[in-house]
N, C-alpha and C. Protein backbone atom coordinates (compact mmCIF):
# COMPACT_ATOMS: atom_id res chain seq x y z
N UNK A 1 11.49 -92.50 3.82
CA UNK A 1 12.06 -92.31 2.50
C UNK A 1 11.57 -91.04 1.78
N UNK A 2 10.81 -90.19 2.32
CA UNK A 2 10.04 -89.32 1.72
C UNK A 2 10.92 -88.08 1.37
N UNK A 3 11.52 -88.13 2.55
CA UNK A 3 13.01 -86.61 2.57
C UNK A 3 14.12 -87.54 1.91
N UNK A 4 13.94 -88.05 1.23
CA UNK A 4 15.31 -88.67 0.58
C UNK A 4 15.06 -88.75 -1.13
N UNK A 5 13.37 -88.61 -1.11
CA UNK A 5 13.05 -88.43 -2.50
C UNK A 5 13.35 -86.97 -2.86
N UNK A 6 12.79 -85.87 -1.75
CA UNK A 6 13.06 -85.03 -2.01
C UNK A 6 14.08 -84.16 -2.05
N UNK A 7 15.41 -84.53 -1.28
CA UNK A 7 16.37 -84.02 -1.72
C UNK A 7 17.09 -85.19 -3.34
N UNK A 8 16.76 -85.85 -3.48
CA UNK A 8 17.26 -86.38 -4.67
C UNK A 8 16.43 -85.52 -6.16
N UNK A 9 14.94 -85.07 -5.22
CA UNK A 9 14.63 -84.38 -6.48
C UNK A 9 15.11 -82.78 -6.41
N UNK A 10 15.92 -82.38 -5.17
CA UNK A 10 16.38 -81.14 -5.51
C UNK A 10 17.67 -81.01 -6.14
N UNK A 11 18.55 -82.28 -6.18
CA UNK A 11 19.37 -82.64 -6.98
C UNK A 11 19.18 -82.43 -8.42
N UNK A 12 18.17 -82.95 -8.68
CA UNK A 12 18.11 -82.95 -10.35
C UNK A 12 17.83 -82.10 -11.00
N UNK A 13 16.70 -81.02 -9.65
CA UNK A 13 16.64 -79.94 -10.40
C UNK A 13 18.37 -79.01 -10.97
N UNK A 14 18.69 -79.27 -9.43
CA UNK A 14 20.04 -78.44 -9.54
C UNK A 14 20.73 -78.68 -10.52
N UNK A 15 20.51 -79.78 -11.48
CA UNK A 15 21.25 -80.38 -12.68
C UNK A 15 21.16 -80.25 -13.48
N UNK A 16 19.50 -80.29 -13.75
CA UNK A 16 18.72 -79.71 -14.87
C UNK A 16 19.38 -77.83 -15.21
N UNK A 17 19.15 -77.30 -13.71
CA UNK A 17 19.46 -75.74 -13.90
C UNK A 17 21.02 -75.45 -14.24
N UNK A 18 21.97 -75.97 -14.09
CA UNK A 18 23.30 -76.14 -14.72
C UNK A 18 23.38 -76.65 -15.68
N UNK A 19 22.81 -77.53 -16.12
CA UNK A 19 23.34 -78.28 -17.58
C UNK A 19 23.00 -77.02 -18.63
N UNK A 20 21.23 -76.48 -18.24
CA UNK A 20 20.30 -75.40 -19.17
C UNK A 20 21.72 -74.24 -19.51
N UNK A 21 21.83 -73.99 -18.16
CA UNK A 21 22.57 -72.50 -18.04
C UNK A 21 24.01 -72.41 -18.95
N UNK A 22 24.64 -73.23 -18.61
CA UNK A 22 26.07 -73.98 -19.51
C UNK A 22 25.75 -74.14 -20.52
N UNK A 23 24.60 -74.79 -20.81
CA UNK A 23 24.49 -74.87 -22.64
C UNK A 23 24.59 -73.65 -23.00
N UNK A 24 23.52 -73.02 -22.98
CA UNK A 24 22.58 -71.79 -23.28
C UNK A 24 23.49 -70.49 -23.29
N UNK A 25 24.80 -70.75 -22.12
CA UNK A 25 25.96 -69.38 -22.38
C UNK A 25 27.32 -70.09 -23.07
N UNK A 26 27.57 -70.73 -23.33
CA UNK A 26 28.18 -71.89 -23.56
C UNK A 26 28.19 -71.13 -25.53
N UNK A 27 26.54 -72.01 -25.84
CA UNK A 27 26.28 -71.56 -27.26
C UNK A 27 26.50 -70.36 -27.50
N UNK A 28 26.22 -69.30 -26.65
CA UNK A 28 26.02 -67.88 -26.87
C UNK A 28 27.12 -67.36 -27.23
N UNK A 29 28.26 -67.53 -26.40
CA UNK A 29 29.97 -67.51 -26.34
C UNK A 29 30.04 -67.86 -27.95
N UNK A 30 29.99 -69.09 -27.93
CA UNK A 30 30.13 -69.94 -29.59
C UNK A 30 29.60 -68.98 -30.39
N UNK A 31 28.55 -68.26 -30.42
CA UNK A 31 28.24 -67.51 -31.68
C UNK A 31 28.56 -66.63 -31.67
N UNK A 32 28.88 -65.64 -30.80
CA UNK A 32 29.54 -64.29 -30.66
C UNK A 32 30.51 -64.90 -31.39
N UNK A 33 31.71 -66.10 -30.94
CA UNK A 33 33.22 -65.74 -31.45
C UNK A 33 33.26 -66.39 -32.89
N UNK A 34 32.23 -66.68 -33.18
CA UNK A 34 31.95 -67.36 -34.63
C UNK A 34 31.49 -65.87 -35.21
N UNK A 35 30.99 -64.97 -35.29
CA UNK A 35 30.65 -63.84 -35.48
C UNK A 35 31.56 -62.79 -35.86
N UNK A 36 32.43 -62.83 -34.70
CA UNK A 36 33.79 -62.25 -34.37
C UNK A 36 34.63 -62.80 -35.41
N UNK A 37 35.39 -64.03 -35.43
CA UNK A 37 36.66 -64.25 -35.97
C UNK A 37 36.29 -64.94 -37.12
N UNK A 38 34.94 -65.05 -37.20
CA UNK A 38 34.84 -66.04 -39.15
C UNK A 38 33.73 -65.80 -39.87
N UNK A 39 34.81 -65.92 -41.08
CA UNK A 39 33.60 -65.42 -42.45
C UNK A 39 32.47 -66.46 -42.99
N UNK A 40 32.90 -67.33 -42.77
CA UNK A 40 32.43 -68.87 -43.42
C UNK A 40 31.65 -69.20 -42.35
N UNK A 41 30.00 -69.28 -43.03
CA UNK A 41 29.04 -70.04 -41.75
C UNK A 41 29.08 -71.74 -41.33
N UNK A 42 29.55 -72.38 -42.05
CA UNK A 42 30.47 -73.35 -41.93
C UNK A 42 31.38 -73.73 -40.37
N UNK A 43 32.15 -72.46 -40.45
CA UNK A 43 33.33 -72.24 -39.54
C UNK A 43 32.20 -71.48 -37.96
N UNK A 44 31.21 -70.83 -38.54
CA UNK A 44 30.61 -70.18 -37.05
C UNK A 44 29.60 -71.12 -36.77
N UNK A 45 29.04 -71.71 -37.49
CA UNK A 45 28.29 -73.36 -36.64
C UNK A 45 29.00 -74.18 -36.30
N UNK A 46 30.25 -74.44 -36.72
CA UNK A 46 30.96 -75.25 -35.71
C UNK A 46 31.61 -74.71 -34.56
N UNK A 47 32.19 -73.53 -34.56
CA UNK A 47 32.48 -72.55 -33.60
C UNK A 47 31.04 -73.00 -32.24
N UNK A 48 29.89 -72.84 -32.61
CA UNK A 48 28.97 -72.62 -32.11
C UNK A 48 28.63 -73.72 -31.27
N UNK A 49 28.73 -75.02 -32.15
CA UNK A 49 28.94 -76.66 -31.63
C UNK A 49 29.61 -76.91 -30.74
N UNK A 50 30.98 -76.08 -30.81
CA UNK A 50 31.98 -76.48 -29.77
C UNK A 50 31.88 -75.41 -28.70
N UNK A 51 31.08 -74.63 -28.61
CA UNK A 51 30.54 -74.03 -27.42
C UNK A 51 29.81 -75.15 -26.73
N UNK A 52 28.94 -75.36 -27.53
CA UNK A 52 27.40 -76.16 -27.10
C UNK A 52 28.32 -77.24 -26.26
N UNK A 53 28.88 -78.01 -26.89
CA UNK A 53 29.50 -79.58 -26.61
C UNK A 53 30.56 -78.76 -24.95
N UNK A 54 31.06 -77.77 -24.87
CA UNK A 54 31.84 -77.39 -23.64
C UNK A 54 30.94 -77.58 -22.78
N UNK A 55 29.99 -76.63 -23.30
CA UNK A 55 28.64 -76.29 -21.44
C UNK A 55 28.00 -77.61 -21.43
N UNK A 56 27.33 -78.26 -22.53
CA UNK A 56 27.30 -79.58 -22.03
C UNK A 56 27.94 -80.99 -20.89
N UNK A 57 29.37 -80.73 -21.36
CA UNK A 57 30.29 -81.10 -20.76
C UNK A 57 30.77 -81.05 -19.29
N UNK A 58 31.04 -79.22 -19.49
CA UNK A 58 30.78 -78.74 -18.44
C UNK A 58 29.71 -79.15 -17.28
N UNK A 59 28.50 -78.78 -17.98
CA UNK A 59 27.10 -79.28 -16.68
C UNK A 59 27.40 -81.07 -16.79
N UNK A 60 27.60 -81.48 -16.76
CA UNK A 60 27.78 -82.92 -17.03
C UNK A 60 28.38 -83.10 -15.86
N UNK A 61 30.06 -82.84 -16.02
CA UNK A 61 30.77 -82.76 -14.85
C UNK A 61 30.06 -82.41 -13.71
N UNK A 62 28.92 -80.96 -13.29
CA UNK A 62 28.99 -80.52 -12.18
C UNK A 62 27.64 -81.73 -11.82
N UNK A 63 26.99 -82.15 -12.42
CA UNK A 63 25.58 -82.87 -12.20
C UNK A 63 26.53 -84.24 -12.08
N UNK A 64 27.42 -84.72 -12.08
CA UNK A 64 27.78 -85.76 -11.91
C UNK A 64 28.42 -85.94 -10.39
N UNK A 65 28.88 -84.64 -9.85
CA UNK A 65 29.63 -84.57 -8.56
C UNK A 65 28.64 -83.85 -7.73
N UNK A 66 27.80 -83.35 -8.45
CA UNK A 66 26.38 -82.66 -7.19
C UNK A 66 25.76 -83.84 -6.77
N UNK A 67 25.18 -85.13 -7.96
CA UNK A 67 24.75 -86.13 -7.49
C UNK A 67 25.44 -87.07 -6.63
N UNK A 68 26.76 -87.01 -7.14
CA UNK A 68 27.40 -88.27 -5.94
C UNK A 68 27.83 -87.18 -4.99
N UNK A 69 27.69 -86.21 -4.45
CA UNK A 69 28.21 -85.63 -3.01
C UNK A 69 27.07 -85.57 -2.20
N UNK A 70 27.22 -85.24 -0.81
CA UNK A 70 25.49 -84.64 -0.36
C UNK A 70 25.25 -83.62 -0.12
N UNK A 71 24.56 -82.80 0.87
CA UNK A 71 24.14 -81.41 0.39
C UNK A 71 24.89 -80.11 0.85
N UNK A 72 26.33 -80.55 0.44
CA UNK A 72 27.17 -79.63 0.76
C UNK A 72 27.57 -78.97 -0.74
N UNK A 73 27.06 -79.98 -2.14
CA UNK A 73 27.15 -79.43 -3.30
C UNK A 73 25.68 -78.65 -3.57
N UNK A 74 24.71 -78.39 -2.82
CA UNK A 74 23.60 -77.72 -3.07
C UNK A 74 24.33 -76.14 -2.98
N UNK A 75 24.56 -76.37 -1.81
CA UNK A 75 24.99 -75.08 -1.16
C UNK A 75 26.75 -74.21 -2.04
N UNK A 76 26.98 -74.97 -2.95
CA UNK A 76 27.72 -74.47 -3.72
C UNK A 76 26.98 -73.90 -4.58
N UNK A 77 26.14 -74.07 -5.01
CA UNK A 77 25.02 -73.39 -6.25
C UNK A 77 24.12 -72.68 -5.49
N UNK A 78 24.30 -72.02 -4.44
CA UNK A 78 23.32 -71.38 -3.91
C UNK A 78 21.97 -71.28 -2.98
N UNK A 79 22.09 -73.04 -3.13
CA UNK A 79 20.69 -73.96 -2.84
C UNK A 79 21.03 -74.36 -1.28
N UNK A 80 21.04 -74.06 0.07
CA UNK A 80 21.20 -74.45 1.05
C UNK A 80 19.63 -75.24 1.88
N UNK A 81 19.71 -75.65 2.59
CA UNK A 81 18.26 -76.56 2.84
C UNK A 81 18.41 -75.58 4.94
């Protein structure tokens, strides 16, 4: 069981590192176009939210199909064993 912990824990990393990355450009996107197209900070924190809530989403989806596939979704992110 020992190689089964450890590819389950290279899973999570891989999940952890997508969910981070998606947020983190996700928000960034959100504040640029909150920046860009609005006057009202109001309108660019929510702009900003609905970045956040996409890449969330986004990594959600991919950590949900990296975990249920096997390590043929590593190797889509770069991660081959």
């Amino acid at each position: 069981m020992p190689g089964s912990d450890r590819v389950h824990d290279e899973k999570m990393d891989a999940c952890y590192d997508v969910m981070l990355r998606r947020f983190v450009y996700s928000s960034a996107v959100g504040v640029f176009a909150g920046l860009l197209f609005f006057r009202s900070p109001s309108a660019r924190w929510a702009t900003m939210a609905f970045g956040a809530g996409v890449g969330l989403g986004s990594g959600y989806t991919d950590c949900s199909r990296i975990l249920k596939d096997s390590n043929s979704s590593l190797g889509l992110l770069g991660r081959a064993d």
